[in-house]
PDB file of N, CA and C in Angstrom:
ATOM      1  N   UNK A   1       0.846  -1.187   0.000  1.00  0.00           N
ATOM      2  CA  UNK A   1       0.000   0.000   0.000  1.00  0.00           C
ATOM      3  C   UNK A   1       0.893   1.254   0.000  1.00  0.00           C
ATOM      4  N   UNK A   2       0.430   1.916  -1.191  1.00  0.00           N
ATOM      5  CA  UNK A   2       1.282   3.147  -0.952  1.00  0.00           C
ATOM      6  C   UNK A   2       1.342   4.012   0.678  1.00  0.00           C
ATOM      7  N   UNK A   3       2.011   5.217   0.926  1.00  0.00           N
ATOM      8  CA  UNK A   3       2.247   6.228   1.869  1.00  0.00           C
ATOM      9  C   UNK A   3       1.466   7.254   1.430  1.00  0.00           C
ATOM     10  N   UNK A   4       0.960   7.982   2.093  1.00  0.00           N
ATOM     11  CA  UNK A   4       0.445   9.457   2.163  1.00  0.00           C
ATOM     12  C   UNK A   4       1.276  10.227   1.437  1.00  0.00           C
ATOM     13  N   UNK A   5       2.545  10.308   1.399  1.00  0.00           N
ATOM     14  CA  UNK A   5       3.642  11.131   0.810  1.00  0.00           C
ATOM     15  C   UNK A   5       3.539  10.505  -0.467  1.00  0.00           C
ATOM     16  N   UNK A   6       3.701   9.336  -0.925  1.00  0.00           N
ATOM     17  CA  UNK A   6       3.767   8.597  -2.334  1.00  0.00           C
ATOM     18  C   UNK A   6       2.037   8.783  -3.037  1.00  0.00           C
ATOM     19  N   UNK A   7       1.383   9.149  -2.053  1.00  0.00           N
ATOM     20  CA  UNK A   7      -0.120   9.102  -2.950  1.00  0.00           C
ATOM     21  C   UNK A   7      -0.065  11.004  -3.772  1.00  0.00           C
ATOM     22  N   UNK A   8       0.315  11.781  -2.424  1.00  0.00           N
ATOM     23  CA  UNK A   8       0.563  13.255  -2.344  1.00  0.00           C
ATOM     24  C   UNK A   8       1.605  13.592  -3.946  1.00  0.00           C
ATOM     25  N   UNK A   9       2.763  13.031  -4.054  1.00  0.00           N
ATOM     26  CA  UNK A   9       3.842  13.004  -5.405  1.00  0.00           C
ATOM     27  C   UNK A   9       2.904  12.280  -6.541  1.00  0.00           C
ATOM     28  N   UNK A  10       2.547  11.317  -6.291  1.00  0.00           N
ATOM     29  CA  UNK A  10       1.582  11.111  -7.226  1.00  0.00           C
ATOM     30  C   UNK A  10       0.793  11.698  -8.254  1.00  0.00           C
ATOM     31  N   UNK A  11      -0.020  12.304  -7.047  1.00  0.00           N
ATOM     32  CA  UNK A  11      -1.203  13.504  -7.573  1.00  0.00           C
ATOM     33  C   UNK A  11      -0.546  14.526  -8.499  1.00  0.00           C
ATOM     34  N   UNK A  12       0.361  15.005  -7.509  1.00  0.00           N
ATOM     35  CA  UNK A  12       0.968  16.479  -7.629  1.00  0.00           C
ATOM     36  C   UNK A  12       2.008  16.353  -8.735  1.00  0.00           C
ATOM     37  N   UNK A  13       2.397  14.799  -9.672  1.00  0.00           N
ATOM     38  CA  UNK A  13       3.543  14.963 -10.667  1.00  0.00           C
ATOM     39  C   UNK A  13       1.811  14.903 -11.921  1.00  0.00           C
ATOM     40  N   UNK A  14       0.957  15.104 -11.594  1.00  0.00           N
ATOM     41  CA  UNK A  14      -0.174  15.562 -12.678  1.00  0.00           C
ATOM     42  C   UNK A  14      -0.277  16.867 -12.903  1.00  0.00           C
ATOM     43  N   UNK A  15       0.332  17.551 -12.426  1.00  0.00           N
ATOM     44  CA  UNK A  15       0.333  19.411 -12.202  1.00  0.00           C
ATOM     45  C   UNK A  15       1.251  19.791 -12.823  1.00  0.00           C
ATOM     46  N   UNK A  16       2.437  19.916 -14.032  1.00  0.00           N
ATOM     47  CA  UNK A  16       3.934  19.780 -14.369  1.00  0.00           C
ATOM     48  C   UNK A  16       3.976  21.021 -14.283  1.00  0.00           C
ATOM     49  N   UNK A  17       3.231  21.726 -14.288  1.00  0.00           N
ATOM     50  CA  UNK A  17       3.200  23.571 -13.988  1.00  0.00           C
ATOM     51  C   UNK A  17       3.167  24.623 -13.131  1.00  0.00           C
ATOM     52  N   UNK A  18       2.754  23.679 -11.678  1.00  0.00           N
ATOM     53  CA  UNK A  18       2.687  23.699 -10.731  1.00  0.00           C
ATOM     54  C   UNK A  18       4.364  23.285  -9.699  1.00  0.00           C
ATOM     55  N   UNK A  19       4.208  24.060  -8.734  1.00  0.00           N
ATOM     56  CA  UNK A  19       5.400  24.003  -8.074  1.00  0.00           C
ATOM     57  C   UNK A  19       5.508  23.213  -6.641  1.00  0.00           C
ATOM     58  N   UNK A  20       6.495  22.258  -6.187  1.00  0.00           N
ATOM     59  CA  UNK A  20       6.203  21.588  -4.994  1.00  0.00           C
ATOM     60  C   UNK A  20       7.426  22.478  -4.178  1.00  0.00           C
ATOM     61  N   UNK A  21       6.728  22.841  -2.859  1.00  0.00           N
ATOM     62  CA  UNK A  21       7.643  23.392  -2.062  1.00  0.00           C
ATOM     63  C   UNK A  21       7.155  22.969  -0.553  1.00  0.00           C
ATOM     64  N   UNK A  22       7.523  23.332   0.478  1.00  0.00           N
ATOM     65  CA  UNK A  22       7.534  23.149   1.841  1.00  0.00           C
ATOM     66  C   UNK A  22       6.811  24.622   2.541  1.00  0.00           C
ATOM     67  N   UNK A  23       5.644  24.077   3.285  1.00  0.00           N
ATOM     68  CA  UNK A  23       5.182  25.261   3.913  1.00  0.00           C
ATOM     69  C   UNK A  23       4.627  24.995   5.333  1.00  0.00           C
ATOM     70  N   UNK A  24       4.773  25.365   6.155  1.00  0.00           N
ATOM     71  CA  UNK A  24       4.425  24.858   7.606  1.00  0.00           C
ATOM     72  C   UNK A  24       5.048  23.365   8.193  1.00  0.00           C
ATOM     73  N   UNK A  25       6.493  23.678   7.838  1.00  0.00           N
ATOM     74  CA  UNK A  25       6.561  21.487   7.716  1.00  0.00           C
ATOM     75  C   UNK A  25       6.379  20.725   6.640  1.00  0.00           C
ATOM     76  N   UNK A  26       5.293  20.910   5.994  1.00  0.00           N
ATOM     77  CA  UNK A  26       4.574  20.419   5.001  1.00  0.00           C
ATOM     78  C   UNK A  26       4.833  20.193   3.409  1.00  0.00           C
ATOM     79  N   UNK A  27       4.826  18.929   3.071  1.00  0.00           N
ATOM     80  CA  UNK A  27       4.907  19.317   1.503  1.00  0.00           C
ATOM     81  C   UNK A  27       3.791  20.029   1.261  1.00  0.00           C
ATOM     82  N   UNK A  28       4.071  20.784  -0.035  1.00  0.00           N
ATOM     83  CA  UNK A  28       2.641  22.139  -0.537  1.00  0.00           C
ATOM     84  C   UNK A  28       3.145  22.016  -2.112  1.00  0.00           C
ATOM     85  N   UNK A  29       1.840  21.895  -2.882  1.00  0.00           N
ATOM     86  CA  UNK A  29       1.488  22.453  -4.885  1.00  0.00           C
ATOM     87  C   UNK A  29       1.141  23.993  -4.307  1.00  0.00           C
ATOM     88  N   UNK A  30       1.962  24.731  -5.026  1.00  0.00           N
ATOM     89  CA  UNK A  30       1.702  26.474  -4.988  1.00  0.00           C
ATOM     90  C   UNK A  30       1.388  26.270  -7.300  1.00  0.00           C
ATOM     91  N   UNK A  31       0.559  27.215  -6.832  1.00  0.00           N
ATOM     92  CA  UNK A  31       0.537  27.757  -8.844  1.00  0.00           C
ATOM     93  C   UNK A  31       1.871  28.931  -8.766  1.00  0.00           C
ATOM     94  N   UNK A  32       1.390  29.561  -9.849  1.00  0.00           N
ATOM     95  CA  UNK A  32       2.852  30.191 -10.375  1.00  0.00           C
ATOM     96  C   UNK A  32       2.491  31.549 -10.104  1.00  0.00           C
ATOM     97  N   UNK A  33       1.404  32.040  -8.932  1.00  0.00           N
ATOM     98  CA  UNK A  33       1.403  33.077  -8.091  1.00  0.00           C
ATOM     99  C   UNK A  33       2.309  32.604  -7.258  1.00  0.00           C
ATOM    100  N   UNK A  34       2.400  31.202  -6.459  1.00  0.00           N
ATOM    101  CA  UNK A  34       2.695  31.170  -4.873  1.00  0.00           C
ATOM    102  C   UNK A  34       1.791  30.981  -3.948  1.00  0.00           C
ATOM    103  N   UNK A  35       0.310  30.670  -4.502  1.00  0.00           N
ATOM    104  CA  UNK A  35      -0.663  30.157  -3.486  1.00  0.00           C
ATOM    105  C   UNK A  35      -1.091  28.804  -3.222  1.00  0.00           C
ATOM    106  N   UNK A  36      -0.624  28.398  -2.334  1.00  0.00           N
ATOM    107  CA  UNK A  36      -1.067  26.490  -2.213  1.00  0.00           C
ATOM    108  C   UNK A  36      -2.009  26.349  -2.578  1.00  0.00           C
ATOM    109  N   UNK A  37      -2.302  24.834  -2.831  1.00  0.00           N
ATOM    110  CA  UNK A  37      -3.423  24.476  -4.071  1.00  0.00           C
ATOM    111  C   UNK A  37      -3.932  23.686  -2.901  1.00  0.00           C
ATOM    112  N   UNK A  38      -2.665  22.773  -2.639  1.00  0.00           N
ATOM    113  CA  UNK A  38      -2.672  21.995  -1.663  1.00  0.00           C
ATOM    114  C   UNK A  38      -1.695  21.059  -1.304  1.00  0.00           C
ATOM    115  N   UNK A  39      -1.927  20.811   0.011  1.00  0.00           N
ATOM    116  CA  UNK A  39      -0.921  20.347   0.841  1.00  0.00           C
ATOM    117  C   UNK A  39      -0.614  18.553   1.475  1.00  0.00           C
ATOM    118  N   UNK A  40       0.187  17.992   1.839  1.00  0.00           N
ATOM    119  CA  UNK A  40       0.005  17.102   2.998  1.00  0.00           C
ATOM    120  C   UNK A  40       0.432  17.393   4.334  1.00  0.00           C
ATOM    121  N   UNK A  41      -0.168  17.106   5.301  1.00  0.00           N
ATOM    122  CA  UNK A  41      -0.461  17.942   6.465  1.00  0.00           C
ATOM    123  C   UNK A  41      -0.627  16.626   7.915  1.00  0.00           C
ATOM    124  N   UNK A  42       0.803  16.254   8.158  1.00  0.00           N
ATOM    125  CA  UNK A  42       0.521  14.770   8.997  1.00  0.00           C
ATOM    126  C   UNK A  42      -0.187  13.901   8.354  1.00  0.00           C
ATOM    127  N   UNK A  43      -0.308  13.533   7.109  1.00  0.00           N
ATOM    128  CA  UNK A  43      -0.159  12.558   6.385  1.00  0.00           C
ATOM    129  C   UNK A  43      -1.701  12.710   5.996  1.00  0.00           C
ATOM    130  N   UNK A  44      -2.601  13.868   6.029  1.00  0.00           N
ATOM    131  CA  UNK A  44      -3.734  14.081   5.603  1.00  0.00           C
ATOM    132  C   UNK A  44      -3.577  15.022   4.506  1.00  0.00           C
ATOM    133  N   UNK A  45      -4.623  14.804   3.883  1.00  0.00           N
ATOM    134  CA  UNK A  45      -4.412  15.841   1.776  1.00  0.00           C
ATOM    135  C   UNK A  45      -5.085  17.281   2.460  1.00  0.00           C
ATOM    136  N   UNK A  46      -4.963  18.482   2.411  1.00  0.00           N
ATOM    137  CA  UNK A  46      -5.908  19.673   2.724  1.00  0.00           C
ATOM    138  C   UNK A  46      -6.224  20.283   1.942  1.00  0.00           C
ATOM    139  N   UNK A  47      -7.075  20.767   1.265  1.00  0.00           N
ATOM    140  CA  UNK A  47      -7.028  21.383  -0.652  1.00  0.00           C
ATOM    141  C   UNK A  47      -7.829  22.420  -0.629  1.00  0.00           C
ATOM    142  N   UNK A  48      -7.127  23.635  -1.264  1.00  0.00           N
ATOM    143  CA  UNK A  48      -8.045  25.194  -1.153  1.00  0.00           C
ATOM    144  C   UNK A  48      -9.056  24.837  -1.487  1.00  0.00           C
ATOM    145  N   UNK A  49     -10.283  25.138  -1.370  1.00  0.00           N
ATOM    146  CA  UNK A  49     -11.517  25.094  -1.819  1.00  0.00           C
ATOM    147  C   UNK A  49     -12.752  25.927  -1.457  1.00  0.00           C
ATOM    148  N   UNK A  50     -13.593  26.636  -2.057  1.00  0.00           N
ATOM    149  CA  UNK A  50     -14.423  26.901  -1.987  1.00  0.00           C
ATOM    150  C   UNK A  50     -16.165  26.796  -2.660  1.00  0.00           C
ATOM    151  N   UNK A  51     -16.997  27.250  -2.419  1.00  0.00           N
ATOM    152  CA  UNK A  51     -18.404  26.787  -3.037  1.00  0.00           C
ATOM    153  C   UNK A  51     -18.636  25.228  -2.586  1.00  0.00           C
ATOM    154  N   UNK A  52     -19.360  24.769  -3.744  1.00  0.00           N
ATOM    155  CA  UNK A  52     -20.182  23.416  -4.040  1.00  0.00           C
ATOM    156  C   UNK A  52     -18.665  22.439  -4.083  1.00  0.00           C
ATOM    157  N   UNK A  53     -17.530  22.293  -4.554  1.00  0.00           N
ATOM    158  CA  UNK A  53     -16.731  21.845  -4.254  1.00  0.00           C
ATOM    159  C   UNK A  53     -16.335  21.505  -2.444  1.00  0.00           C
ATOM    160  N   UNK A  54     -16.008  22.974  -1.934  1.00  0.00           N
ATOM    161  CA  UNK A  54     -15.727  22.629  -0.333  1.00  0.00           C
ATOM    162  C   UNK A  54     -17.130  21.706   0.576  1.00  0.00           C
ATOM    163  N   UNK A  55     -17.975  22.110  -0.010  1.00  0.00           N
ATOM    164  CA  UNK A  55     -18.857  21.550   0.394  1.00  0.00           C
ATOM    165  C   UNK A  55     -19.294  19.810   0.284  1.00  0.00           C
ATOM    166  N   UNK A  56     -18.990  19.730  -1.118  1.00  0.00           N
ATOM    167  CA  UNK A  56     -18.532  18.387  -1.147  1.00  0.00           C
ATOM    168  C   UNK A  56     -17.841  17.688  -0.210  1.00  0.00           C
ATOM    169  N   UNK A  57     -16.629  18.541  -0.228  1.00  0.00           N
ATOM    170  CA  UNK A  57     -15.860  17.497   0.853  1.00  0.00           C
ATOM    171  C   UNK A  57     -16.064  17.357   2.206  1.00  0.00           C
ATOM    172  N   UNK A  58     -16.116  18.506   2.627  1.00  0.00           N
ATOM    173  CA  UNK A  58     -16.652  18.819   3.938  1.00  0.00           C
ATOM    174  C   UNK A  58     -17.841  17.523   4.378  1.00  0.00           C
ATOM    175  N   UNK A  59     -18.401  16.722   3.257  1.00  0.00           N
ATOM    176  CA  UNK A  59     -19.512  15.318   3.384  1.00  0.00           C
ATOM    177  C   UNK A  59     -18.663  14.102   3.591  1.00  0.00           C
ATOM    178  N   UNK A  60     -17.245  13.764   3.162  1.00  0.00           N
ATOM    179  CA  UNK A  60     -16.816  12.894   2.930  1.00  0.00           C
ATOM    180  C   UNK A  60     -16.249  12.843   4.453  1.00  0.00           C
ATOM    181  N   UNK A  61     -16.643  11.554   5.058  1.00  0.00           N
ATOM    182  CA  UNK A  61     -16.335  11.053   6.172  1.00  0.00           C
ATOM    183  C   UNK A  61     -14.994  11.339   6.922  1.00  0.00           C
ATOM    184  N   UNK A  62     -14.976  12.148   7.999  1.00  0.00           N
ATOM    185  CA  UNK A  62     -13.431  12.366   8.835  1.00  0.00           C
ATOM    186  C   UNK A  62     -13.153  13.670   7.986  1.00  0.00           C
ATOM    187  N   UNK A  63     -13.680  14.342   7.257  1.00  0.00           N
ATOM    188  CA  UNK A  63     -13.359  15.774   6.698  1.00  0.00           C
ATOM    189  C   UNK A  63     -13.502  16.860   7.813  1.00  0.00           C
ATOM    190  N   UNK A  64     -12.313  17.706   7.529  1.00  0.00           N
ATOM    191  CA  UNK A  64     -12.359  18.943   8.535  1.00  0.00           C
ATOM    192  C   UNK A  64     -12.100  20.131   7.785  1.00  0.00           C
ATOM    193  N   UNK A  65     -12.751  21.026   8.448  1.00  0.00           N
ATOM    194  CA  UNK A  65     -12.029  23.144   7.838  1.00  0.00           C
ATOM    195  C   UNK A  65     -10.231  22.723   8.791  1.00  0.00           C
ATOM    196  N   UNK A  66      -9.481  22.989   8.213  1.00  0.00           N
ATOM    197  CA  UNK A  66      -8.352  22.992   8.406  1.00  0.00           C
ATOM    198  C   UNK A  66      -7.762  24.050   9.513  1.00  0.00           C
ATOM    199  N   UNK A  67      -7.060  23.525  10.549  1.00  0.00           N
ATOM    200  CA  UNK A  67      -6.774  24.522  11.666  1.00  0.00           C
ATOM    201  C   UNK A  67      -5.432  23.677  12.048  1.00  0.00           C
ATOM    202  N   UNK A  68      -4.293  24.867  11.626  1.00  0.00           N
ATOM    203  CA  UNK A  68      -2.982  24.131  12.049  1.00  0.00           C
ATOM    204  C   UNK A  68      -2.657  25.030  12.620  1.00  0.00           C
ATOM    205  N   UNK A  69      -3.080  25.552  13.763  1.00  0.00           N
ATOM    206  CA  UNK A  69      -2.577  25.632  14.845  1.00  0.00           C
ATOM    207  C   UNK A  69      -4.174  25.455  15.908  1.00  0.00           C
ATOM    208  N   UNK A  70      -4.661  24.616  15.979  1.00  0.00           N
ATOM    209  CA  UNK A  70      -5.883  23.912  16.590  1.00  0.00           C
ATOM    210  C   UNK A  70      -6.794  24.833  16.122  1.00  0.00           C
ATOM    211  N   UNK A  71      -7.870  24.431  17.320  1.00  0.00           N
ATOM    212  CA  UNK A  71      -9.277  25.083  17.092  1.00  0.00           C
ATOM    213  C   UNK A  71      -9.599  26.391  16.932  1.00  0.00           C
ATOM    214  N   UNK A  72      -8.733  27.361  17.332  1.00  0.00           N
ATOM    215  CA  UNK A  72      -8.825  28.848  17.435  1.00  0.00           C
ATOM    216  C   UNK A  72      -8.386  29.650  16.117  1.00  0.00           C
ATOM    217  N   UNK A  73      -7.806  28.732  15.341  1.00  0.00           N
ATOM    218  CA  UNK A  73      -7.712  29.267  13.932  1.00  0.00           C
ATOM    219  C   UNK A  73      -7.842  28.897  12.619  1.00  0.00           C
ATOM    220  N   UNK A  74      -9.106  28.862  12.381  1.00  0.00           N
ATOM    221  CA  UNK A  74      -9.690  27.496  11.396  1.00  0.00           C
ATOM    222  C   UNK A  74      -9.278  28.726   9.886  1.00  0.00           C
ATOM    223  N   UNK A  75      -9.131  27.781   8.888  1.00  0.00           N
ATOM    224  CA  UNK A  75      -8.700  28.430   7.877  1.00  0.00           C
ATOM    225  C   UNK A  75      -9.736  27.962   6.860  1.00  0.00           C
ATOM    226  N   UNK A  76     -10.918  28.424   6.507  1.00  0.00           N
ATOM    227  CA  UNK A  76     -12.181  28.341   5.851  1.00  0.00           C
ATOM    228  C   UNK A  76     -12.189  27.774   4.621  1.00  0.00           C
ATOM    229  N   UNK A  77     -10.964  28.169   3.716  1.00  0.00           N
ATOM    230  CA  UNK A  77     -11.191  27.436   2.491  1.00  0.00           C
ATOM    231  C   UNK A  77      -9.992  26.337   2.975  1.00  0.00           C
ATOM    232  N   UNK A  78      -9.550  25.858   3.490  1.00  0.00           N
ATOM    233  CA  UNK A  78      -8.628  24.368   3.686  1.00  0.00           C
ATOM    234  C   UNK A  78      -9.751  23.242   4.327  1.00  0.00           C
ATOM    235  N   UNK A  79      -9.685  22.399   3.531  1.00  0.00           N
ATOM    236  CA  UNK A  79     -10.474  21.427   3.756  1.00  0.00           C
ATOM    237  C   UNK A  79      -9.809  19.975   3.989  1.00  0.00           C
ATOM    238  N   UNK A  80      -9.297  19.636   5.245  1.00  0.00           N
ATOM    239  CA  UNK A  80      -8.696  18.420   5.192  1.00  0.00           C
ATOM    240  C   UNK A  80      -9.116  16.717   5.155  1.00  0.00           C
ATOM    241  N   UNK A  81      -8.828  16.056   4.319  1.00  0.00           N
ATOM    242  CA  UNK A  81      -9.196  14.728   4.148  1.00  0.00           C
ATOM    243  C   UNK A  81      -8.164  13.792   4.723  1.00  0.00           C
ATOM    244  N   UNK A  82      -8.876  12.927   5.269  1.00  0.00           N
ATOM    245  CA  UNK A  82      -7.824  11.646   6.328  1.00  0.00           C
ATOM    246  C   UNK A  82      -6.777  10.625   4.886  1.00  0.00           C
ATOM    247  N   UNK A  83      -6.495  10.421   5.518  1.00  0.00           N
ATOM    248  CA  UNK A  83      -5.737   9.427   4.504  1.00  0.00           C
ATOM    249  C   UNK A  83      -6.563   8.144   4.262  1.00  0.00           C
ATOM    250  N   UNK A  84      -7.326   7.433   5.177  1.00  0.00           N
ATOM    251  CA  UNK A  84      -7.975   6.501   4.797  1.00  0.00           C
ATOM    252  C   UNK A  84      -8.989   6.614   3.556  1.00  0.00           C
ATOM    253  N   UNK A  85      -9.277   8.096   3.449  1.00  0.00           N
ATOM    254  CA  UNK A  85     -10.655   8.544   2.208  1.00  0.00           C
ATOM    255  C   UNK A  85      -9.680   9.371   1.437  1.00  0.00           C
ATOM    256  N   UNK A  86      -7.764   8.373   0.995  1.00  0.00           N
ATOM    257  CA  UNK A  86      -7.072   9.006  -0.149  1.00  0.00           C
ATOM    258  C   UNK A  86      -7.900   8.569  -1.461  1.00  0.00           C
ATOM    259  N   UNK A  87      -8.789   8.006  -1.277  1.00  0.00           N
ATOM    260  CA  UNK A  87      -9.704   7.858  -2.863  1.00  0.00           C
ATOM    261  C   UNK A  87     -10.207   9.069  -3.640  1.00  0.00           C
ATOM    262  N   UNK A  88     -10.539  10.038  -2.614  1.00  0.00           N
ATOM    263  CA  UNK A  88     -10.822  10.999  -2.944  1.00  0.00           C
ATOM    264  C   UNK A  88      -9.784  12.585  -2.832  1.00  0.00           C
ATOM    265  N   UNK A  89      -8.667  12.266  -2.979  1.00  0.00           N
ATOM    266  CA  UNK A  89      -7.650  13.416  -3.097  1.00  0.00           C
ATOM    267  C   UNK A  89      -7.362  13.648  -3.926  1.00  0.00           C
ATOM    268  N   UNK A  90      -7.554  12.631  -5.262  1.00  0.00           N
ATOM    269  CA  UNK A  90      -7.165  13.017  -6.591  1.00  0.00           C
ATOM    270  C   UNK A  90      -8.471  13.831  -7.457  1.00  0.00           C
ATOM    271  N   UNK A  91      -9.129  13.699  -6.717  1.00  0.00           N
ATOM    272  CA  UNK A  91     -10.626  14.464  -6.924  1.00  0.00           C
ATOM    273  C   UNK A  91     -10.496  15.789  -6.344  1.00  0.00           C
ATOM    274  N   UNK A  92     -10.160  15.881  -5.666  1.00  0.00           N
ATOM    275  CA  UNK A  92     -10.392  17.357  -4.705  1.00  0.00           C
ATOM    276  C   UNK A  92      -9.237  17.922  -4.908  1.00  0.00           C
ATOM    277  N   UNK A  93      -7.775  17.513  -5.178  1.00  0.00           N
ATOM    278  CA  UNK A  93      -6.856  18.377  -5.871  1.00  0.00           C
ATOM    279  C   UNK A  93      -7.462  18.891  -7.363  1.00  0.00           C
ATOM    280  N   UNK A  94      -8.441  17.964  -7.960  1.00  0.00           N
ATOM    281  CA  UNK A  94      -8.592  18.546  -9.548  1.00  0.00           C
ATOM    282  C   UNK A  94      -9.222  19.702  -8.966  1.00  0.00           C
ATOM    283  N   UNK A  95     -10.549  19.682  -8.206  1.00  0.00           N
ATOM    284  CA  UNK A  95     -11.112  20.678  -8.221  1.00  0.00           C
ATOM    285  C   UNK A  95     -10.410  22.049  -7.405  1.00  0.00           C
ATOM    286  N   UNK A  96      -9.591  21.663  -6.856  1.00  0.00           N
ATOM    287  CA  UNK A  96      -9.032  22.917  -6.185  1.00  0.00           C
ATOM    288  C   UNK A  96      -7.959  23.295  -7.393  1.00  0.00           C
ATOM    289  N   UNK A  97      -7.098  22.399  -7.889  1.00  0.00           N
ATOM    290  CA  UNK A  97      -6.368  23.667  -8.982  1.00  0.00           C
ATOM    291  C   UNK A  97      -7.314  24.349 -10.514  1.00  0.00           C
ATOM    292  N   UNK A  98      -8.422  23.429 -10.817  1.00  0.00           N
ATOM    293  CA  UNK A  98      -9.177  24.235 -11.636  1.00  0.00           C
ATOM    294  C   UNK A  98      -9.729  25.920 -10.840  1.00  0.00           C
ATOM    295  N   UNK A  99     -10.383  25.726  -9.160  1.00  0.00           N
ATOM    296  CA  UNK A  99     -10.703  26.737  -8.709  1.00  0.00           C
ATOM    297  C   UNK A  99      -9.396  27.764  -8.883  1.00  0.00           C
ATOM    298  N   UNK A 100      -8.526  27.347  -8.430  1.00  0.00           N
ATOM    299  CA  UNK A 100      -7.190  28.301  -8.371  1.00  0.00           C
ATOM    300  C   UNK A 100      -6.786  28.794  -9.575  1.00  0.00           C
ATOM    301  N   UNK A 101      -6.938  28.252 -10.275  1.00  0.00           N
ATOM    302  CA  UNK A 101      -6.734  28.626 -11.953  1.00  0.00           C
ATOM    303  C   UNK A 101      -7.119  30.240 -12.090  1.00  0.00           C
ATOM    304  N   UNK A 102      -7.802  29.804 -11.391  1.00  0.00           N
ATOM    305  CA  UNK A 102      -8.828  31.646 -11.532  1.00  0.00           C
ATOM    306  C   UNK A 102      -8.464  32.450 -10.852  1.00  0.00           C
ATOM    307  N   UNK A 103      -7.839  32.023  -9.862  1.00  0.00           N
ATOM    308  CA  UNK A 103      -6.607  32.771  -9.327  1.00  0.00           C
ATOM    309  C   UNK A 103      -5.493  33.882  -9.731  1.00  0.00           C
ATOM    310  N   UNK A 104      -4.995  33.452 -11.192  1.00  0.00           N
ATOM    311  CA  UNK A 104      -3.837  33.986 -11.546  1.00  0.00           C
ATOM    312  C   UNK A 104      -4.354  34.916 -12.332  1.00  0.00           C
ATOM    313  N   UNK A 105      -3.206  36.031 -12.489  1.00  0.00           N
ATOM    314  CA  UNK A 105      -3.346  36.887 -13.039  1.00  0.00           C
ATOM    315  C   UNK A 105      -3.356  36.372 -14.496  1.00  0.00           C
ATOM    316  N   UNK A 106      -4.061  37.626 -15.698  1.00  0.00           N
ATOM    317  CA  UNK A 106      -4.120  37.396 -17.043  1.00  0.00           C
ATOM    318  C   UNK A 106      -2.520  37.306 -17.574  1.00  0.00           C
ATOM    319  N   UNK A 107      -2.943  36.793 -18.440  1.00  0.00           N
ATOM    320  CA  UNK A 107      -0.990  36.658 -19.188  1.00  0.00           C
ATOM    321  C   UNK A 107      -0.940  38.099 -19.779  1.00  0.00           C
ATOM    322  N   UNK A 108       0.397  38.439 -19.504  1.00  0.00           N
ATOM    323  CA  UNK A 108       0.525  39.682 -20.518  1.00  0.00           C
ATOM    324  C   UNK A 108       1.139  40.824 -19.818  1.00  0.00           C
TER     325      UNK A 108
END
């Protein structure tokens, strides 16, 4: 059975445009602003998200709003998924770098 880290490289060698760097500890996909897409986070996937997407996940069993530094500072669009429901990280990274897409500035 793969690792959390080997599922995380996985995902993230589908992004070739996208950048892997270290943020809080953490491996992190930043786009080519510099804003995480998403992360692994103690061996859980956390993925920007907002709308009908965050909401989605926010259903999938053991899902949390993301708070790394506990309860007092929840970070609204991070949505973290356990590793046992990695079935669904390759899903919720698509939808968080399509959301982020919209992110970047126009070319030019």
């Amino acid at each position: 059975m793969a690792t959390p880290t080997q599922v995380f490289r996985r995902i993230a060698s589908k992004y070739p445009g996208l950048t892997e760097s270290k943020i809080l500890c953490a491996l992190a996909i930043k786009n080519e602003s510099g804003i995480v897409i998403f992360l692994l986070w103690k061996h859980e996937m956390v993925f920007r998200l907002e709308g009908e997407a965050r909401e989605n996940a926010l259903k999938v069993e053991g899902a949390k709003i993301f708070s790394p530094r506990g309860e007092r500072r929840l970070i609204q669009t991070g949505i973290q998924l356990p590793f046992e429901k990695s079935e669904y990280w390759e899903i919720f990274a698509e939808a968080a770098h399509e959301q982020n897409r919209r992110l970047l500035p126009p070319p030019g």
